[in-house]
C-alpha atoms as a PDB file:
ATOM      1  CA  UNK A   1      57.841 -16.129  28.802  1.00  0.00           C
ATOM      2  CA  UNK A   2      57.418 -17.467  32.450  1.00  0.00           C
ATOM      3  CA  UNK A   3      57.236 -20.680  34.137  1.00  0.00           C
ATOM      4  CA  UNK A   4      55.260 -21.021  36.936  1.00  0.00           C
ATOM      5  CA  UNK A   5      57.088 -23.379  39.615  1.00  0.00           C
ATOM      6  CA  UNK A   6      53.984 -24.668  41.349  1.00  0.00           C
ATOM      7  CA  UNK A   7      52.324 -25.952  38.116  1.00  0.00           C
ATOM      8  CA  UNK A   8      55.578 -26.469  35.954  1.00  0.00           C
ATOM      9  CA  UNK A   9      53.768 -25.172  32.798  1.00  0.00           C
ATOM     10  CA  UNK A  10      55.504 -22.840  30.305  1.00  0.00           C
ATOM     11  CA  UNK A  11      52.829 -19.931  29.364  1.00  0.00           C
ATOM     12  CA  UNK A  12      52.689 -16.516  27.675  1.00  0.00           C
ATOM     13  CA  UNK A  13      53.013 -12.534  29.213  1.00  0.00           C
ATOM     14  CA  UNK A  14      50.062 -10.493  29.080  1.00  0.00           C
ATOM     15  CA  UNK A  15      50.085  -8.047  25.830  1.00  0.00           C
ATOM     16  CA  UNK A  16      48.598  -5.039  26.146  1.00  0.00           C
ATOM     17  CA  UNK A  17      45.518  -4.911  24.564  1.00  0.00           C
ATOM     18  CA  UNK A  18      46.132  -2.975  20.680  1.00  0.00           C
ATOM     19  CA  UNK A  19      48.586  -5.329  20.125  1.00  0.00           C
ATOM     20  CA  UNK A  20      46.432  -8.562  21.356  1.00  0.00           C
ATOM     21  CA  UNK A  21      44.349  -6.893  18.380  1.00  0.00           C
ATOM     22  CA  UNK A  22      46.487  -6.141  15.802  1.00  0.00           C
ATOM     23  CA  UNK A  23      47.686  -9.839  16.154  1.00  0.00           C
ATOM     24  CA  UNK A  24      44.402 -11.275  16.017  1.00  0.00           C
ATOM     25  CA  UNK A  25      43.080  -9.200  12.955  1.00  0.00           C
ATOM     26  CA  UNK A  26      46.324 -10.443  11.022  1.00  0.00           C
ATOM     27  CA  UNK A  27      45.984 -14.643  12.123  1.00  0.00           C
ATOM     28  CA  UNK A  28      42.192 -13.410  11.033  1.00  0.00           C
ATOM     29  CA  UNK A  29      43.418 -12.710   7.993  1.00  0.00           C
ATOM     30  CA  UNK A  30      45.973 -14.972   7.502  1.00  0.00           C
ATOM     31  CA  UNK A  31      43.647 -17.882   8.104  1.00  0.00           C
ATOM     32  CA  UNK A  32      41.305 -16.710   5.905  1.00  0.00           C
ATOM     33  CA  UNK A  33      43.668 -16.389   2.971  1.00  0.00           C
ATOM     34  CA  UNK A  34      44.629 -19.775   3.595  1.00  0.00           C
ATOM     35  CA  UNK A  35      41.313 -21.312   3.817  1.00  0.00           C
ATOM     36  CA  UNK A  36      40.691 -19.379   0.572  1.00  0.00           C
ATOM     37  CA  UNK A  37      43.888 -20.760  -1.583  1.00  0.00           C
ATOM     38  CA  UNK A  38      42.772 -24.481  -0.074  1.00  0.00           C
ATOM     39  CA  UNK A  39      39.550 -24.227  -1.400  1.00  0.00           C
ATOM     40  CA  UNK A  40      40.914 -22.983  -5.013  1.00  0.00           C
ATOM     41  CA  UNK A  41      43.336 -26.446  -4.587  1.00  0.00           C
ATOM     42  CA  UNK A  42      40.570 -28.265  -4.112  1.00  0.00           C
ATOM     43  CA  UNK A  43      38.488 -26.993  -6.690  1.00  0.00           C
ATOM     44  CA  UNK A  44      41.492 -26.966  -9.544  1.00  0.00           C
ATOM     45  CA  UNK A  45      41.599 -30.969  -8.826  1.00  0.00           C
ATOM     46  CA  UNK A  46      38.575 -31.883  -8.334  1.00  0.00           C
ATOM     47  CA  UNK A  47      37.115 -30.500 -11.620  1.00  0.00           C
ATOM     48  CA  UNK A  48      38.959 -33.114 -13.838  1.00  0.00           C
ATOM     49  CA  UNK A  49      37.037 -35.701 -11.748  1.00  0.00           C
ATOM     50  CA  UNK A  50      33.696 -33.906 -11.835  1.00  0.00           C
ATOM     51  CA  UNK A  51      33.927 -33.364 -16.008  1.00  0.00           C
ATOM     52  CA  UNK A  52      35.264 -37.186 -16.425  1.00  0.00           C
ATOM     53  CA  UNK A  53      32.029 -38.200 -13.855  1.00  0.00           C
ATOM     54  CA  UNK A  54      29.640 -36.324 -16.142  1.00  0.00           C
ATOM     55  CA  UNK A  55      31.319 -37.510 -19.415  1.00  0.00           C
ATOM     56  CA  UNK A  56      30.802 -40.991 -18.528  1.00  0.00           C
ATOM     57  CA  UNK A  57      27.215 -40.446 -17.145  1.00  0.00           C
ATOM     58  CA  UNK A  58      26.893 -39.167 -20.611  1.00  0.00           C
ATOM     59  CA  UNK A  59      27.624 -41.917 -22.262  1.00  0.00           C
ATOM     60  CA  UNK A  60      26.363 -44.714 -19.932  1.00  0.00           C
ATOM     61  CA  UNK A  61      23.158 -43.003 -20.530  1.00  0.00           C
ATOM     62  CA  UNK A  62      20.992 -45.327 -22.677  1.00  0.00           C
ATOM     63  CA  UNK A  63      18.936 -42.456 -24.255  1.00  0.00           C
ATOM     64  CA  UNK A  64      21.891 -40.679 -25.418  1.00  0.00           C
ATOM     65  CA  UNK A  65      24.968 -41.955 -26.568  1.00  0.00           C
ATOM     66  CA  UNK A  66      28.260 -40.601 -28.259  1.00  0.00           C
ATOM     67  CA  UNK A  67      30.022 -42.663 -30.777  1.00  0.00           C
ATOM     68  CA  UNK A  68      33.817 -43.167 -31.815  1.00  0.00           C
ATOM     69  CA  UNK A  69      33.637 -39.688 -34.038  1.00  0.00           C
ATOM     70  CA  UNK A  70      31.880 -37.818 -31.292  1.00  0.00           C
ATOM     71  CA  UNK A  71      28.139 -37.822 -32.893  1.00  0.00           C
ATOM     72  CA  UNK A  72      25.178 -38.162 -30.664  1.00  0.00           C
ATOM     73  CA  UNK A  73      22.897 -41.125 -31.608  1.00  0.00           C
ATOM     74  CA  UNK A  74      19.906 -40.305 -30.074  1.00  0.00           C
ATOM     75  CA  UNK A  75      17.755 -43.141 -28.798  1.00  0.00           C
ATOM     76  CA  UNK A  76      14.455 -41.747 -27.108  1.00  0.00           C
ATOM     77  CA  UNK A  77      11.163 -42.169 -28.005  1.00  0.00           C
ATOM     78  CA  UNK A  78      11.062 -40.147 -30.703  1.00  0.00           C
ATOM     79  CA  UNK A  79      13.704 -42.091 -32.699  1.00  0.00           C
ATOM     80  CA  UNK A  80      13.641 -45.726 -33.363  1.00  0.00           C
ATOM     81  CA  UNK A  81       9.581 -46.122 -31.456  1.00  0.00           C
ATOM     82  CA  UNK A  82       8.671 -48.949 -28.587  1.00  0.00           C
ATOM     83  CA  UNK A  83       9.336 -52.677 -29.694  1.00  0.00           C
ATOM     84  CA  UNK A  84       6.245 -53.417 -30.965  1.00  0.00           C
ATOM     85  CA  UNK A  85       6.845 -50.227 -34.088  1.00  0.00           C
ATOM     86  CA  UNK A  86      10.423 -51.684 -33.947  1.00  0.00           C
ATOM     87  CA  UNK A  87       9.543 -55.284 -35.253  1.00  0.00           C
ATOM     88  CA  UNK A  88       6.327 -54.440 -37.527  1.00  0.00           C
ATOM     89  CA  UNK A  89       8.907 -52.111 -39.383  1.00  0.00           C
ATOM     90  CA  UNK A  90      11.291 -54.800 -39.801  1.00  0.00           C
ATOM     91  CA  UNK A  91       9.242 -57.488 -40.633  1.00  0.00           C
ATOM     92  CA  UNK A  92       7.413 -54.849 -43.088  1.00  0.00           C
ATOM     93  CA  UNK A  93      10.879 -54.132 -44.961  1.00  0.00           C
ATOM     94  CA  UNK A  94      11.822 -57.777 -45.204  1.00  0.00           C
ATOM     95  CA  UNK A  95       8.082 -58.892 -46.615  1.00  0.00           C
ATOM     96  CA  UNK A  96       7.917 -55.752 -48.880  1.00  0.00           C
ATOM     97  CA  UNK A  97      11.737 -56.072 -50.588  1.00  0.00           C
ATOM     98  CA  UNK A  98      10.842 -59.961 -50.965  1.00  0.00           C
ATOM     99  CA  UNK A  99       7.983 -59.426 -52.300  1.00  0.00           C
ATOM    100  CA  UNK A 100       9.229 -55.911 -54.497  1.00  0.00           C
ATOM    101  CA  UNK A 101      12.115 -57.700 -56.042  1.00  0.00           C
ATOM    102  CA  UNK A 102      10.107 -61.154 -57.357  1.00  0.00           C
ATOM    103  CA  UNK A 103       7.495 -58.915 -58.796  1.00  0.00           C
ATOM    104  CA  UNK A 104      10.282 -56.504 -60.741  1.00  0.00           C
ATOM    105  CA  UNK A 105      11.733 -59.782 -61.748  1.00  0.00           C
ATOM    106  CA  UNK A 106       9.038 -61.642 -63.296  1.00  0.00           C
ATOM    107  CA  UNK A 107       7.965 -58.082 -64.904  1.00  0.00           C
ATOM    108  CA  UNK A 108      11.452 -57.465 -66.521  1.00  0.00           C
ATOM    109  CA  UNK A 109      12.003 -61.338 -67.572  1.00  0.00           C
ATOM    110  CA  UNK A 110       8.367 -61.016 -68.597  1.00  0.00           C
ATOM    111  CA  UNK A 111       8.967 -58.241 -71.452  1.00  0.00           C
ATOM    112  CA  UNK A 112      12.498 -59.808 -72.097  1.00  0.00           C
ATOM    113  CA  UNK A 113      11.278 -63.083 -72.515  1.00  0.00           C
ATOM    114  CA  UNK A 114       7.805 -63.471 -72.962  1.00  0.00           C
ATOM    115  CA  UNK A 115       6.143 -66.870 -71.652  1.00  0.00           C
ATOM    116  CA  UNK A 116       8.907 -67.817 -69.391  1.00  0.00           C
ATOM    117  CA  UNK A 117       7.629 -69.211 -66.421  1.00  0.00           C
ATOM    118  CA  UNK A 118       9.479 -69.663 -63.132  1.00  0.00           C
ATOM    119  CA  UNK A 119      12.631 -68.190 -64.324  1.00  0.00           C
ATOM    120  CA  UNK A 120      13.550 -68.289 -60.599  1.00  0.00           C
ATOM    121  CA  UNK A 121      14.646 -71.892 -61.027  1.00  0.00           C
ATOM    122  CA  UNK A 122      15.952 -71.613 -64.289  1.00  0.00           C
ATOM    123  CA  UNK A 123      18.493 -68.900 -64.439  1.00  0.00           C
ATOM    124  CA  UNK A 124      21.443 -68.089 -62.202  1.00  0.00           C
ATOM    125  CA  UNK A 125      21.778 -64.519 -63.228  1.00  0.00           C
ATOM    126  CA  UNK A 126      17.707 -64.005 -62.098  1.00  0.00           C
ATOM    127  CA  UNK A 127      18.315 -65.460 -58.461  1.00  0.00           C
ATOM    128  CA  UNK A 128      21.630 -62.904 -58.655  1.00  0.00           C
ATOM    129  CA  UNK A 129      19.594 -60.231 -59.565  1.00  0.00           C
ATOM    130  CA  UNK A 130      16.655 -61.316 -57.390  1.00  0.00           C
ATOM    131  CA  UNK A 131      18.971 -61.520 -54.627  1.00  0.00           C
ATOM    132  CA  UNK A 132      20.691 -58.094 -55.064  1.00  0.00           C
ATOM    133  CA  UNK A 133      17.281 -56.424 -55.485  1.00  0.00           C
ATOM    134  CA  UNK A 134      16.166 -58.038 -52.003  1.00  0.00           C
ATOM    135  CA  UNK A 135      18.988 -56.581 -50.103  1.00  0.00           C
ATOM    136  CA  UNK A 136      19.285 -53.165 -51.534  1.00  0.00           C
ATOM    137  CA  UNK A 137      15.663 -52.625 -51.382  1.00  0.00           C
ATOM    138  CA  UNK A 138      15.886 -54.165 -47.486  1.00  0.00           C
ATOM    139  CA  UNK A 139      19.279 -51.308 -46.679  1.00  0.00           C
ATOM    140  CA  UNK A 140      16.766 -48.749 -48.887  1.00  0.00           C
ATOM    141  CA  UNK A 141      14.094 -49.182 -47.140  1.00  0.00           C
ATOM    142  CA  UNK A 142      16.056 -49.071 -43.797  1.00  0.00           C
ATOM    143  CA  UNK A 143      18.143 -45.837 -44.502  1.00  0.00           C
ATOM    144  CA  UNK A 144      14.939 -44.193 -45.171  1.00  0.00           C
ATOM    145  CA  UNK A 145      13.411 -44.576 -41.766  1.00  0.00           C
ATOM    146  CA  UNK A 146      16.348 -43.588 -40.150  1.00  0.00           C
ATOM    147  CA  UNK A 147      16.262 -40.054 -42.552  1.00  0.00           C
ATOM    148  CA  UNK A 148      13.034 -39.706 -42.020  1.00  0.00           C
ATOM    149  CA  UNK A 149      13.884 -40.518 -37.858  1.00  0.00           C
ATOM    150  CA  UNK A 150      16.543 -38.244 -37.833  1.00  0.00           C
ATOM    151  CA  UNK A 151      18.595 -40.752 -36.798  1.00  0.00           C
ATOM    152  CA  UNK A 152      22.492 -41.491 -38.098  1.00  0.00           C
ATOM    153  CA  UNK A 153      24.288 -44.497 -39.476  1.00  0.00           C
ATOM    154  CA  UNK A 154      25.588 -44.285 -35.903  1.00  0.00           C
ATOM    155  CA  UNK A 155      22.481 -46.128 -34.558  1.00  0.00           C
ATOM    156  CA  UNK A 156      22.602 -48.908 -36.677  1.00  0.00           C
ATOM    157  CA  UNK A 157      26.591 -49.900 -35.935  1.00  0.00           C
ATOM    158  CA  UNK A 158      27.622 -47.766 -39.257  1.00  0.00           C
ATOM    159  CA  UNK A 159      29.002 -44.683 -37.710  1.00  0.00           C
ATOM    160  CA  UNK A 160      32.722 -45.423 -38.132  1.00  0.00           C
ATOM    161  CA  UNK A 161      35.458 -46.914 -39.968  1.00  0.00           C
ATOM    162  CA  UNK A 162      36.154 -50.630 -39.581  1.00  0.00           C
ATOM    163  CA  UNK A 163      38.953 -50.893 -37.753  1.00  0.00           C
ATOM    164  CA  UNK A 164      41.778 -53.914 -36.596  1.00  0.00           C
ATOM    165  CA  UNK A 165      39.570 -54.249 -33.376  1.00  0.00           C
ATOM    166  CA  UNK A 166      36.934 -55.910 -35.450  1.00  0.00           C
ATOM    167  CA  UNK A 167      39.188 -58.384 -37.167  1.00  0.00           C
ATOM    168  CA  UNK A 168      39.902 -59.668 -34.025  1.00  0.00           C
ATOM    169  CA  UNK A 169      35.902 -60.038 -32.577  1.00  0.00           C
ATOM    170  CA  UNK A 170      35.322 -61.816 -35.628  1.00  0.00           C
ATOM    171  CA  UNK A 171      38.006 -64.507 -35.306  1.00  0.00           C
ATOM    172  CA  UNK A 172      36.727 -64.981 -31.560  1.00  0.00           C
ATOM    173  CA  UNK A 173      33.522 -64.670 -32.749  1.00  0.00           C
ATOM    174  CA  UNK A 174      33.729 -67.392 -35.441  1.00  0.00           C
ATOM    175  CA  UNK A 175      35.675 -69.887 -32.730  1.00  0.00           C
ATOM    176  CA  UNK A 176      32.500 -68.853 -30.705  1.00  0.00           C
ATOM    177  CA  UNK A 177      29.918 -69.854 -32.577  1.00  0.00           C
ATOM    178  CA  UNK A 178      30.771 -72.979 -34.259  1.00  0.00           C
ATOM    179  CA  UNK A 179      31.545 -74.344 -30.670  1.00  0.00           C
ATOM    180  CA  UNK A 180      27.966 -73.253 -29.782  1.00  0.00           C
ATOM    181  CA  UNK A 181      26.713 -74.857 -32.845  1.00  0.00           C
ATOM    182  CA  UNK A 182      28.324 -78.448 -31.981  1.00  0.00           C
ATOM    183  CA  UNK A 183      27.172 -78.362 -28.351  1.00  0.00           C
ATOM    184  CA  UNK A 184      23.543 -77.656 -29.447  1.00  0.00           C
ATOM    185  CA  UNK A 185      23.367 -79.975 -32.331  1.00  0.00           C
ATOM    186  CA  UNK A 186      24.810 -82.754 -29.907  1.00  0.00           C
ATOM    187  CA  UNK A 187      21.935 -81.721 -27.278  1.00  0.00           C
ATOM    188  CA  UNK A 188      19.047 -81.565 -29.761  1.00  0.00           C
ATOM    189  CA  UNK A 189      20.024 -84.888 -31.519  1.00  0.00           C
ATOM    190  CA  UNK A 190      20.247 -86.439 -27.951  1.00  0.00           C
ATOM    191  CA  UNK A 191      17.006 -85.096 -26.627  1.00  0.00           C
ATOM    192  CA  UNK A 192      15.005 -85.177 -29.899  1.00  0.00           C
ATOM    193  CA  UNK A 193      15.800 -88.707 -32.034  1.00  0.00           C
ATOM    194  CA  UNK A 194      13.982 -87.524 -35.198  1.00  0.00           C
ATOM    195  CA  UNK A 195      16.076 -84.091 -35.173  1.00  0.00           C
ATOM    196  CA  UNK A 196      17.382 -84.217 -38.914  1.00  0.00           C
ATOM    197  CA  UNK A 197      20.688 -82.172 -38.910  1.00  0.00           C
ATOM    198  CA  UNK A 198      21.025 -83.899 -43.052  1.00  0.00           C
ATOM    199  CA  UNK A 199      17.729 -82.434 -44.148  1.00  0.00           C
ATOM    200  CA  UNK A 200      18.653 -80.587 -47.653  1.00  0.00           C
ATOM    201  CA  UNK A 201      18.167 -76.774 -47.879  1.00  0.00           C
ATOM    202  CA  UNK A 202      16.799 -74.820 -50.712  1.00  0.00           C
ATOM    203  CA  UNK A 203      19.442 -72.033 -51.380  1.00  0.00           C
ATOM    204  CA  UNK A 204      18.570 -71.600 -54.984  1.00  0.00           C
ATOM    205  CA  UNK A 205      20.901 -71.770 -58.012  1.00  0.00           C
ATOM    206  CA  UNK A 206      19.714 -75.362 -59.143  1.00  0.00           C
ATOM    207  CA  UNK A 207      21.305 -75.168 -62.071  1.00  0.00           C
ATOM    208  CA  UNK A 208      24.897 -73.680 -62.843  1.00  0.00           C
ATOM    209  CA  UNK A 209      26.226 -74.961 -65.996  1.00  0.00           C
ATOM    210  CA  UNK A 210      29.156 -72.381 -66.313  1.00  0.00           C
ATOM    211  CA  UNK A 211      31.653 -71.023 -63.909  1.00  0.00           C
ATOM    212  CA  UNK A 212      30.415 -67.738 -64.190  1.00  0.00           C
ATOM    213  CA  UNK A 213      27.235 -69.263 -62.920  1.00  0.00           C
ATOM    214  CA  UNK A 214      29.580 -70.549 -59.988  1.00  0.00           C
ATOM    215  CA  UNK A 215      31.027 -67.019 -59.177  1.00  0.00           C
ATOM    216  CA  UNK A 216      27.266 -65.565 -59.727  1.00  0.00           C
ATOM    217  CA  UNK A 217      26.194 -68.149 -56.891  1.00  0.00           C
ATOM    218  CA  UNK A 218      29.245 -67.212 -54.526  1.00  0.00           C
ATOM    219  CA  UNK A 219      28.561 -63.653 -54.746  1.00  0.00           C
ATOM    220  CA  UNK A 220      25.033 -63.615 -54.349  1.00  0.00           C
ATOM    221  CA  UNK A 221      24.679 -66.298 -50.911  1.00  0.00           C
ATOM    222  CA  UNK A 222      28.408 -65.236 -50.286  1.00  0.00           C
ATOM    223  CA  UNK A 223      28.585 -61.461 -50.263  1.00  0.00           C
ATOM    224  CA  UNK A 224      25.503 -59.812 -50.982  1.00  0.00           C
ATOM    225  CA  UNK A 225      23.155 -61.442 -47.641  1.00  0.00           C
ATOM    226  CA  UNK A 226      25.358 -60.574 -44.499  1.00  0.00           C
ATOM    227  CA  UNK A 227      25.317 -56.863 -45.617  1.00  0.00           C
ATOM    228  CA  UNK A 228      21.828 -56.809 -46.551  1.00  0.00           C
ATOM    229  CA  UNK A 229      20.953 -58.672 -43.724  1.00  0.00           C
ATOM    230  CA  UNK A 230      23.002 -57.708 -40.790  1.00  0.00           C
ATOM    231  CA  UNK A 231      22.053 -53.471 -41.882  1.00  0.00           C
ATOM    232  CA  UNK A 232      17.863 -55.053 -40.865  1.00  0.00           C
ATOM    233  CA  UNK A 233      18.727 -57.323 -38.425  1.00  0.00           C
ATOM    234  CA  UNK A 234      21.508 -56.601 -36.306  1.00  0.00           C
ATOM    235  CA  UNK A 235      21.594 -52.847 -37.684  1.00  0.00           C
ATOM    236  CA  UNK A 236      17.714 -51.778 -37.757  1.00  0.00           C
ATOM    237  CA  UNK A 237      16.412 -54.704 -35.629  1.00  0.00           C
ATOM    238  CA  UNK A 238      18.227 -54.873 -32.106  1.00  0.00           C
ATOM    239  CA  UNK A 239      19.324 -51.233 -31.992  1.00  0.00           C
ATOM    240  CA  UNK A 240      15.939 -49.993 -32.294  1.00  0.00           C
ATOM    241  CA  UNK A 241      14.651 -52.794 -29.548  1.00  0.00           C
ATOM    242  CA  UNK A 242      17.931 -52.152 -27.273  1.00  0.00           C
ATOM    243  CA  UNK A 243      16.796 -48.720 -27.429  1.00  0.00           C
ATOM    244  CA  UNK A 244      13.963 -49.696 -25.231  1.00  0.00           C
ATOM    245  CA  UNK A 245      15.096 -53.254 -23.807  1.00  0.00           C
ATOM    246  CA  UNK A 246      17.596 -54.806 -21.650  1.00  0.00           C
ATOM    247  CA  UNK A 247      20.123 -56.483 -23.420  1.00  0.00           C
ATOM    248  CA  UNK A 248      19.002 -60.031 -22.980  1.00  0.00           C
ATOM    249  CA  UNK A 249      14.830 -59.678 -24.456  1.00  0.00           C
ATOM    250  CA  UNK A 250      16.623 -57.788 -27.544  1.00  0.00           C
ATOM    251  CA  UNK A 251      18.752 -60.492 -28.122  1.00  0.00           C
ATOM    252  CA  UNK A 252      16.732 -63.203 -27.730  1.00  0.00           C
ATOM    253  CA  UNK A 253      13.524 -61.315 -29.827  1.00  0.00           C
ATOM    254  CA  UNK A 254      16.090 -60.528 -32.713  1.00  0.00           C
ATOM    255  CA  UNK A 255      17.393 -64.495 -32.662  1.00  0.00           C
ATOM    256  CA  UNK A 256      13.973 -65.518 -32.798  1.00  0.00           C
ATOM    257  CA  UNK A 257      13.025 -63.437 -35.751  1.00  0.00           C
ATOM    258  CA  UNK A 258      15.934 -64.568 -37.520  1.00  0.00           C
ATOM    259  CA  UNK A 259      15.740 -68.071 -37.072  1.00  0.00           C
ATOM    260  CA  UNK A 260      12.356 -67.716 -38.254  1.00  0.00           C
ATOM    261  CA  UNK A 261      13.168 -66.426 -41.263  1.00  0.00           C
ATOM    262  CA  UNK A 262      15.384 -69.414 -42.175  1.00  0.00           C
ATOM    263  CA  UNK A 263      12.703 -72.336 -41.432  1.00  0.00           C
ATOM    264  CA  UNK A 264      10.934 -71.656 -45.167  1.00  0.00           C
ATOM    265  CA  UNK A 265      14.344 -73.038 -46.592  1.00  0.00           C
ATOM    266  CA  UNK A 266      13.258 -76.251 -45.951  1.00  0.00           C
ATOM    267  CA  UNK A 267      13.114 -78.763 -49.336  1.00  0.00           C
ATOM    268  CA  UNK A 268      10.566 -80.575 -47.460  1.00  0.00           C
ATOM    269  CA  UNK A 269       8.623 -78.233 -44.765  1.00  0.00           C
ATOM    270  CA  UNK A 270      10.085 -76.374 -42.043  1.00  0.00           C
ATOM    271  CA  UNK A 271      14.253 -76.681 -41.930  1.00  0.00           C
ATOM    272  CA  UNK A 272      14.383 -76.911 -38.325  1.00  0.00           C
ATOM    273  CA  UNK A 273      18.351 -77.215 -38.652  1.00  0.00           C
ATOM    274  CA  UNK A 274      18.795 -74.375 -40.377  1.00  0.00           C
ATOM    275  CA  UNK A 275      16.748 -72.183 -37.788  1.00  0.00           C
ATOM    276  CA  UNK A 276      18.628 -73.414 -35.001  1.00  0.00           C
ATOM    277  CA  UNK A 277      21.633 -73.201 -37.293  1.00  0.00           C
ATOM    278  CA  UNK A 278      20.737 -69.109 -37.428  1.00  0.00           C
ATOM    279  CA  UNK A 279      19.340 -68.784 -34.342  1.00  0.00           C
ATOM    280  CA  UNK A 280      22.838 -69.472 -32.444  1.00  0.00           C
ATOM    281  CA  UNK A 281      24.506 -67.201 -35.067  1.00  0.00           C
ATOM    282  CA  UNK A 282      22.436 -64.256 -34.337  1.00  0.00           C
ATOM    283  CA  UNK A 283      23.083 -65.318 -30.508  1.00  0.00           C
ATOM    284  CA  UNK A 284      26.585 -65.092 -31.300  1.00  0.00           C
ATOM    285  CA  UNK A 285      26.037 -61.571 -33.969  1.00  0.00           C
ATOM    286  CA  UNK A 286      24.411 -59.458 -31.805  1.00  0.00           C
ATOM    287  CA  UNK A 287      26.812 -59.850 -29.101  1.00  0.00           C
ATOM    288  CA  UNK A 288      29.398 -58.746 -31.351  1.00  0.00           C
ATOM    289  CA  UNK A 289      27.191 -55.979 -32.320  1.00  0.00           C
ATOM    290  CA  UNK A 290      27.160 -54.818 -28.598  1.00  0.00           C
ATOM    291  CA  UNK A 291      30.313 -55.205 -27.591  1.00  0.00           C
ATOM    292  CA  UNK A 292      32.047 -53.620 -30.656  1.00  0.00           C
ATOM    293  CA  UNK A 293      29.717 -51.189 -31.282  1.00  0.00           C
ATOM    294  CA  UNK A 294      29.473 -52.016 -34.955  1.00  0.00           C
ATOM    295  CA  UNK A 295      28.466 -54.122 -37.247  1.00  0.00           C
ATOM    296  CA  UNK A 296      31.425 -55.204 -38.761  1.00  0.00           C
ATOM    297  CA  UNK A 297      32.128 -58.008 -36.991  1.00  0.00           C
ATOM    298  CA  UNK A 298      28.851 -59.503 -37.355  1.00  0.00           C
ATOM    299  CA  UNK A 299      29.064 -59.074 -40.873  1.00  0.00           C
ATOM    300  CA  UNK A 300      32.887 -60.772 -41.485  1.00  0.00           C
ATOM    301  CA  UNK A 301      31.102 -64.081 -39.369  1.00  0.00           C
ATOM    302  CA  UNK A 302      28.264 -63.837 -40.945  1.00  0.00           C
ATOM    303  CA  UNK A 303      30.208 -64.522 -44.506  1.00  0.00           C
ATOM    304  CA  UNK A 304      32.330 -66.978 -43.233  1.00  0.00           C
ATOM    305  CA  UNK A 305      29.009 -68.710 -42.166  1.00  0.00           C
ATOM    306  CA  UNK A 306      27.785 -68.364 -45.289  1.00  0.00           C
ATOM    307  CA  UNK A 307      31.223 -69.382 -47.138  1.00  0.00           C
ATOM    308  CA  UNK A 308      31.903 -72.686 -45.017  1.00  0.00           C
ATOM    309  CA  UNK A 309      27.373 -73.377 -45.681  1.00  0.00           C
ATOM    310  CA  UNK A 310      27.854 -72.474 -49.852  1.00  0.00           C
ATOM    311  CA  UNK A 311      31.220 -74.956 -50.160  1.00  0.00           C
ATOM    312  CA  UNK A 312      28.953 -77.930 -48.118  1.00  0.00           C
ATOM    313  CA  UNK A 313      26.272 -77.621 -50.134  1.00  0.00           C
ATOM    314  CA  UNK A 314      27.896 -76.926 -53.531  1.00  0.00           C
ATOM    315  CA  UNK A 315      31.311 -78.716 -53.467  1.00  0.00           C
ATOM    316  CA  UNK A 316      30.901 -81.701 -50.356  1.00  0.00           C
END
């Protein structure tokens, strides 16, 4: 090393020229052998990132979607069909078990008893059995489309095991949706004078002269609808339109349909209570259904609806 005095700056002696070289070729080397272990670094931690990036872009995607025991509900065209197939189907398999069960009804009362007329109203154990034919021949009809759709329980909020998680939706689901159902009772009764919230329904079992009539009743509007019911509507129903939809048009189209359904119950006409009554409960049931990914939840408030509604009508 030298310093030159004029300039004060330290710099190097001249090498001779093979050994300029030789040292070159080696910081050559030397830098490329680091360049190629940062690289390798930077590859061995950004892959966890890259395969966690594609995992959730996997399931974030709405036409294909993994569920808790790692099957792949498929949700394209060729599955559930556009909105329009969606709700013909549905309304199809509730007209056709309706419809299915009264005529295998009458026909079995008919060669059992002969000449018994409107043994609907007469006998608990033919509503029970009416009932139970509805709702088996509604999750029938509903498990075949899926076979024949290729599609899993998974699709429908089946493909697990109920689990502590849905306990707890339910509870805040329940809180939920009887506050709903106060505030819009209060609003409607304000805003509409003649809004009858004491109109009487038509649930069936008119006449039950023995307790096991009493437990016949409580299974049947107890037990039997909100699995029957909540496999076509919030199972069948909204997954096969939020297959295709935003969240908000399935949930309001499914409410709709629902409520619908529960204006005939009327003693007198239309029950306008009672479909305002389930249209705020499917509000509040299909948002379960989405955020827990089943339909367990929906199903546990769904019976407690249908528990507090059978001890009101029956016992108040």
């Amino acid at each position: 090393m030298s310093k030159d005095s004029s300039s004060g700056l330290t710099h190097r002696a001249s090498l001779p020229s093979s050994v300029a070289g030789r040292t070159a070729g080696a910081l050559g080397k030397s830098q490329r052998y680091r360049l190629r272990f940062s690289l390798n670094v930077l590859h061995i931690r950004l892959a966890p990132i890259l395969v966690g990036a594609l995992r959730f872009t996997q399931v974030r995607n709405p036409a294909k979607q993994v569920d808790k025991n790692g099957s792949e509900n498929n949700k394209d065209e060729k599955g559930f069909g556009g909105p329009a197939r969606v709700i013909l189907s549905s309304l199809g398999i509730f007209l056709v078990s309706q419809f299915v069960a009264a005529f295998l009804l009458e026909a079995i009362y008919g060669i059992i008893q002969p000449g018994s007329k409107n043994i609907l109203d007469q006998s608990a154990a033919a509503q029970f059995f009416y009932i139970l034919l509805a709702e088996g021949l509604a999750v029938g009809l509903v498990l075949l489309i899926l076979r024949r759709r290729k599609l899993g329980l998974g699709t429908i909020g089946l493909g697990r095991r109920p689990a502590w998680r849905d306990l707890k939706w339910a509870a805040l689901g329940s809180v939920v949706f009887y506050g709903l159902l106060i505030i819009a009772t209060v609003i409607l009764t304000l805003v509409i004078p003649g809004f009858n919230t004491n109109a009487p329904q038509d649930v069936g079992f008119n006449v039950l002269s023995t307790p096991m009539d009493r437990v016949i009743a409580f299974v049947a509007l107890v037990i039997i609808p909100p699995l029957g019911e909540e496999t076509l509507m919030r199972g069948y129903l909204y997954s096969g339109l939020r297959s295709r939809l935003k969240f908000w048009p399935a949930l309001i189209i499914t409410s709709l349909l629902f409520g619908a359904a529960h204006l005939s119950t009327g003693v007198n006409g239309a029950l306008w209570a009672a479909g305002v009554d389930t249209f705020v409960l499917s509000v509040v049931l299909v948002y379960l259904r989405e955020r827990s990914g089943a339909l367990y939840a929906p199903i546990m408030v769904h019976g407690l609806n249908n528990l507090v509604a059978f001890g009101v009508h029956f016992h108040a």
